[in-house]
Protein backbone atom coordinates (compact mmCIF):
# COMPACT_ATOMS: atom_id res chain seq x y z
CA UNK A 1 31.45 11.34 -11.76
CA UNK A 2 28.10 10.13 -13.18
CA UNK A 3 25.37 12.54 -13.25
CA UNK A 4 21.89 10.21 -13.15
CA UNK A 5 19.63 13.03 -14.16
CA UNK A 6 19.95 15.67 -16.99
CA UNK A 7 17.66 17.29 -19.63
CA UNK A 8 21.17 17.30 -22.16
CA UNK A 9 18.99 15.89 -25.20
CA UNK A 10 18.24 18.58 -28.07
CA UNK A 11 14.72 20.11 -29.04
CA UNK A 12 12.73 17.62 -27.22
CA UNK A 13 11.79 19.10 -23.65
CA UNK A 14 12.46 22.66 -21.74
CA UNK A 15 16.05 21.29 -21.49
CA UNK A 16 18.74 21.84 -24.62
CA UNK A 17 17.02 23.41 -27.52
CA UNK A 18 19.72 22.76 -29.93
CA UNK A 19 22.53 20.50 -30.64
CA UNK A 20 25.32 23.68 -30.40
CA UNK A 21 23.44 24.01 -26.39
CA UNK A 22 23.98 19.81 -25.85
CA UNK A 23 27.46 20.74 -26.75
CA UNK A 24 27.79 23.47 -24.21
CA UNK A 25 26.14 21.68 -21.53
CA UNK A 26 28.36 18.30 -22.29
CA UNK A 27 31.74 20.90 -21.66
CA UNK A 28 30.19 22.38 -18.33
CA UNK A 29 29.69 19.13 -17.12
CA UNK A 30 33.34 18.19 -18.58
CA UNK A 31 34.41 21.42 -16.51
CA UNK A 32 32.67 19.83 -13.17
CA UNK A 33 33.97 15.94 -13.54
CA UNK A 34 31.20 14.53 -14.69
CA UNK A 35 32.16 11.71 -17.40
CA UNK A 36 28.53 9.61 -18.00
CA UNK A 37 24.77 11.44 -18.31
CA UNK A 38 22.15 9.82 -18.25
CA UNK A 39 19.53 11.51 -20.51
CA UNK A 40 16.16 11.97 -18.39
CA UNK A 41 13.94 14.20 -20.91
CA UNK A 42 10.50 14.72 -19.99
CA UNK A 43 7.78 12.44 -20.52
CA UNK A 44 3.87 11.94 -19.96
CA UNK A 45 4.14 15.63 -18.08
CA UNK A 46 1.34 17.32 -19.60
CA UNK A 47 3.84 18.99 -21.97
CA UNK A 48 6.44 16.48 -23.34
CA UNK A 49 6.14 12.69 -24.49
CA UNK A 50 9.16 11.33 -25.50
CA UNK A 51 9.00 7.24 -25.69
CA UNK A 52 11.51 4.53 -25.27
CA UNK A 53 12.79 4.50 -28.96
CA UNK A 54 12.76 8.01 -29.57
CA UNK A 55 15.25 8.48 -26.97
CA UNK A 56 17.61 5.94 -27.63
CA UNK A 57 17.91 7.56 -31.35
CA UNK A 58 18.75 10.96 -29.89
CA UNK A 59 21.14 9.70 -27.58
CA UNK A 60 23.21 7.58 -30.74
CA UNK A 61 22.92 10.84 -32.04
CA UNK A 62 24.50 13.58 -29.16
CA UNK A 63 27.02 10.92 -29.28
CA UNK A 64 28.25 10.92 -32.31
CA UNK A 65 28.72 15.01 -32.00
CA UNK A 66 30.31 14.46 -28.58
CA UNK A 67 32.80 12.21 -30.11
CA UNK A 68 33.33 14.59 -32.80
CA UNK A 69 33.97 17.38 -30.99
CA UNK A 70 36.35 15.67 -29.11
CA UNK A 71 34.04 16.44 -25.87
CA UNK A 72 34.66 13.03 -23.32
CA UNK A 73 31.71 12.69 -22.29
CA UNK A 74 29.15 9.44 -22.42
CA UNK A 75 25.29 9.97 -22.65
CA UNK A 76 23.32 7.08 -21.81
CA UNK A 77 19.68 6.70 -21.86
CA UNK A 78 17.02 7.63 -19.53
CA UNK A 79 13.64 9.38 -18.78
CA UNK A 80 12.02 10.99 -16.29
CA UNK A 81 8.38 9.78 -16.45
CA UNK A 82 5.30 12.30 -14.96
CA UNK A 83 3.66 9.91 -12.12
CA UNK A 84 0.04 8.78 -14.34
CA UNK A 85 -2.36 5.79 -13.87
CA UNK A 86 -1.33 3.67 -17.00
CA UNK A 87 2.68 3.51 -16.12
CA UNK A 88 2.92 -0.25 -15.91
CA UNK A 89 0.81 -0.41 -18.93
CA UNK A 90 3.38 1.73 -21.23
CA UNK A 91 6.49 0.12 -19.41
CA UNK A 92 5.07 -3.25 -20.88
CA UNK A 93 3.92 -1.66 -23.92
CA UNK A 94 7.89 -0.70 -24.40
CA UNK A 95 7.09 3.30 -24.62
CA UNK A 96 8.80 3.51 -20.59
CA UNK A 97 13.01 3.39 -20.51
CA UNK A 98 15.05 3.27 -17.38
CA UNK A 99 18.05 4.32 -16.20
CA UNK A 100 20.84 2.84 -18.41
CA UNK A 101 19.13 -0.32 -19.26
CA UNK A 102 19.00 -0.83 -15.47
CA UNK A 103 16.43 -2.14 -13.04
CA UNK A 104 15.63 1.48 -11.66
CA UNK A 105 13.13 3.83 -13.10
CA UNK A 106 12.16 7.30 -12.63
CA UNK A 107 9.41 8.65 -11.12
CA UNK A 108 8.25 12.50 -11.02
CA UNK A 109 5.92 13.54 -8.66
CA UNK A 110 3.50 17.08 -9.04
CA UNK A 111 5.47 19.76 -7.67
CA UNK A 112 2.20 20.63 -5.29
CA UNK A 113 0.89 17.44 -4.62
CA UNK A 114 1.29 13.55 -4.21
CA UNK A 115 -1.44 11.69 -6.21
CA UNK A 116 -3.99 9.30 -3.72
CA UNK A 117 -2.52 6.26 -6.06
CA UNK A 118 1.26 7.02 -5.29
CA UNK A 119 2.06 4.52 -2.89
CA UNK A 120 -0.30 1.68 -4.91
CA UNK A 121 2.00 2.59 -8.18
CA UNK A 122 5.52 2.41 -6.55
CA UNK A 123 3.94 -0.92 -5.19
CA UNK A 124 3.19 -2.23 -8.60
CA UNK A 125 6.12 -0.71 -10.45
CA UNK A 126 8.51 -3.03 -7.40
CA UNK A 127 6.54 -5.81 -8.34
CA UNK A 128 7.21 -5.73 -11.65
CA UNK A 129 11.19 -6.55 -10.53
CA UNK A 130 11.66 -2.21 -10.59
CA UNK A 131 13.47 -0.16 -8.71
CA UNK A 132 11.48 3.81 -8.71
CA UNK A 133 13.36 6.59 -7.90
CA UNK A 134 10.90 9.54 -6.87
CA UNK A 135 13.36 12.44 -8.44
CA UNK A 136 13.49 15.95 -6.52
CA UNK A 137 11.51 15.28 -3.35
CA UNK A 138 12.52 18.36 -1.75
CA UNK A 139 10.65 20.43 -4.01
CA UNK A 140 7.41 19.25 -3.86
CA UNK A 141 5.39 21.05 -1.43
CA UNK A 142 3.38 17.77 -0.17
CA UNK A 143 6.15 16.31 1.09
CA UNK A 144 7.91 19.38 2.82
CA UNK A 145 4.46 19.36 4.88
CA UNK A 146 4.14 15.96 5.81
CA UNK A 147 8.25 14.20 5.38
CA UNK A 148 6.60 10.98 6.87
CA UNK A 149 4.80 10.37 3.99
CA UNK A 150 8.35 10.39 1.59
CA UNK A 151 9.58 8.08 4.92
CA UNK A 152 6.61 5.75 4.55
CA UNK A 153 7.62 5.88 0.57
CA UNK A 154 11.26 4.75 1.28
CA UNK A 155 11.26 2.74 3.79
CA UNK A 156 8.93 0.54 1.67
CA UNK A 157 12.03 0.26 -1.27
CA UNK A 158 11.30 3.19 -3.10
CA UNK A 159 14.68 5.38 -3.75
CA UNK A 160 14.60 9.06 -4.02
CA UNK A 161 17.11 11.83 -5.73
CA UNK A 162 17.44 14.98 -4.59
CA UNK A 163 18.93 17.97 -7.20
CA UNK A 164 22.32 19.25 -6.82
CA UNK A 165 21.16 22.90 -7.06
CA UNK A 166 18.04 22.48 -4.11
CA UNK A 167 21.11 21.43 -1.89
CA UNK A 168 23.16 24.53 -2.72
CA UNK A 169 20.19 27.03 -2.25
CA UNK A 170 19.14 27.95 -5.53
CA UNK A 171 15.76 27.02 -4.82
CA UNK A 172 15.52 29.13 -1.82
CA UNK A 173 16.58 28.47 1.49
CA UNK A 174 13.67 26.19 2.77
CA UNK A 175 14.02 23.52 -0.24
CA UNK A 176 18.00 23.89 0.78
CA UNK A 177 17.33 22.86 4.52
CA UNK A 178 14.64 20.08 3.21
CA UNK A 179 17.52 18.67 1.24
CA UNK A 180 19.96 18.18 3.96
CA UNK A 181 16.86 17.02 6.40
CA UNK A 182 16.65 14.29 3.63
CA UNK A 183 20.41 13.45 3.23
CA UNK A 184 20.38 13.29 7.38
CA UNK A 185 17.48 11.22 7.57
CA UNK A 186 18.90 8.55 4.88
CA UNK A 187 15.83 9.61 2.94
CA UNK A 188 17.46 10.19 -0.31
CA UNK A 189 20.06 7.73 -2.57
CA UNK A 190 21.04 10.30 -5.18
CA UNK A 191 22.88 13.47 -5.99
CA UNK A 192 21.82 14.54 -9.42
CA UNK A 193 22.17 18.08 -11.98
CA UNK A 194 18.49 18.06 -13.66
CA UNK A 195 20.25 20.93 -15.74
CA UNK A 196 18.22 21.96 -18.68
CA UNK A 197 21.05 24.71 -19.68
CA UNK A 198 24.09 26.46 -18.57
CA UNK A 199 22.65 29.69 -17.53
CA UNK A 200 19.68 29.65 -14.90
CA UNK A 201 19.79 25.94 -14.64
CA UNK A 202 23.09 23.96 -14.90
CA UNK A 203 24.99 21.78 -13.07
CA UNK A 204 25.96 22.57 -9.81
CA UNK A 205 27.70 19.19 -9.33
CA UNK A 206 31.13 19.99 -7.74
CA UNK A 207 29.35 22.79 -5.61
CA UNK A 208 26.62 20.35 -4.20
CA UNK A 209 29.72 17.61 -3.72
CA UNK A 210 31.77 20.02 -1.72
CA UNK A 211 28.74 21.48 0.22
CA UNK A 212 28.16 17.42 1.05
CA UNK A 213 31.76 17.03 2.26
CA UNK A 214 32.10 19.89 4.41
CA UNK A 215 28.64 19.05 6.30
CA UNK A 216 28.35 15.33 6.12
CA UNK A 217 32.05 14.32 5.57
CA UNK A 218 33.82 12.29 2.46
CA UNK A 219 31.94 8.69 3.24
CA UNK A 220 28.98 10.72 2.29
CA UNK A 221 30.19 12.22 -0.47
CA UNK A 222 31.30 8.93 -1.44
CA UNK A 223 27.63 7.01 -0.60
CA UNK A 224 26.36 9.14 -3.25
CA UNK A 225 28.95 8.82 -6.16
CA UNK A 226 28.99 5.18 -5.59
CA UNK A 227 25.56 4.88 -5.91
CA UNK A 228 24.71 6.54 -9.03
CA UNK A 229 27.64 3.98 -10.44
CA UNK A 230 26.13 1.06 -8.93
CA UNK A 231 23.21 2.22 -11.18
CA UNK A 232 24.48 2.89 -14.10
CA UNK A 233 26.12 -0.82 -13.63
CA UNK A 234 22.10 -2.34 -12.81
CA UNK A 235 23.93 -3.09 -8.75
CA UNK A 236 22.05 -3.03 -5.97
CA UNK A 237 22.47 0.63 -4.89
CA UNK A 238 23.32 1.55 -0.99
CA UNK A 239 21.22 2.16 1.61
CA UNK A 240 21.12 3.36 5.18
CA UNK A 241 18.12 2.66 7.27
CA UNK A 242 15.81 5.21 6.54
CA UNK A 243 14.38 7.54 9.86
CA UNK A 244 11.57 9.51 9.97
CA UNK A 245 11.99 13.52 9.51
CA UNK A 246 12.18 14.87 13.06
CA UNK A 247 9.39 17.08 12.76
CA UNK A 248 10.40 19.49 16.11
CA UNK A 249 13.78 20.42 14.50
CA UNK A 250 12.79 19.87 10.86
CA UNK A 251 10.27 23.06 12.01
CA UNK A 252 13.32 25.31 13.57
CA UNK A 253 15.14 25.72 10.70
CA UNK A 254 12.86 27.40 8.62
């Protein structure tokens, strides 16, 4: 299993602090089945800037401990880039990574908000021969209000991934019933951890994966594994047509 979004780097965000924490978090995810992380640390968040190069060292680096602890697990690198006006211009500039090398990006959204210039950015980032992936949709409050606007968003080629612990109802029970209101709208591509430890905010993986089967049945379960290796292999990723939130029942569940 490939986890496509995880804050496993040391020091360098509100994720791992230390190198002994990576190596805790690379043995829980071990534990779960996960084989390949992508590294996603913060950047451009008001908080955190960690560039392309930067990155790539620190990943070389976890690594090398990995392999020397005899932990089998891959990092690869990633980012997860705050949403901000001069994106294109630091992607050229060589400061913005994606996903493995790949063709998809990420892109991380205010948790109360959706900027005016969203929709003009995923725009430019597509034409720019990128794939953005808006990561935890289900938590930001914008979108919870007003789900056509993440279905405008999508159905426009923009590719969303929702967090393996907001599907299992750690984030309370109204980002929980968002999640599965994206998953049964085909409004979201990607299962993913974002853990930043293994206390308070870990993997949750297998739980989510199970929680999928049981609800949706294994050809979910299996849209959603096969995706995130179709990314990590720069594929074109699956897709079902994306429908609009039915806003009646999206309402009764809350």
């Amino acid at each position: 299993m490939i986890d496509i979004h995880c804050h496993i780097l040391p020091g360098i965000d509100d994720g791992s602090k230390h190198m002994s924490e990576t190596l805790s978090m690379a043995q829980k995810a071990v534990e779960e089945g996960i084989d390949t992380i992508i590294a996603t640390p913060h950047h451009k968040n008001g908080q955190y800037e960690n560039i392309k190069s930067e990155i790539i060292e620190q990943v070389a680096d976890v690594n090398l401990a990995l392999a020397d602890q005899g932990i089998a697990l891959k990092v690869i690198p990633g980012q997860e880039t705050r949403i901000f006006g001069e994106f294109i211009e630091e992607y050229e500039s060589g400061k913005i990574l994606t996903l493995a090398d790949s063709q998809y990006v990420f892109v991380e959204l205010p948790s109360g908000h959706v900027p005016r210039y969203t929709e003009q950015l995923l725009f430019d980032i597509q034409l720019k021969g990128l794939t953005p992936i808006i990561v935890h949709p289900e938590r930001n409050s914008q979108f919870i209000e007003h789900p056509d606007l993440l279905y405008k968003f999508v159905k426009k080629g923009t590719l969303t991934q929702v967090t393996a612990s907001s599907l299992c109802g750690y984030f309370g029970k109204k980002i929980k019933a968002f999640s599965q209101q994206l998953i049964e709208s085909n409004l979201t591509h990607f299962i993913a951890s974002d853990a930043h430890n293994v206390k308070n905010r870990t993997f949750k993986m297998a739980e989510a994966f199970d929680l999928i089967d049981s609800k949706y049945g294994p050809d979910m379960v299996y849209l959603f594994t096969e995706n995130a290796e179709l990314l990590v292999e720069n594929s074109n990723v699956m897709r079902e047509v994306p429908e609009p939130v039915k806003r009646k029942k999206f309402l009764g569940i809350f």
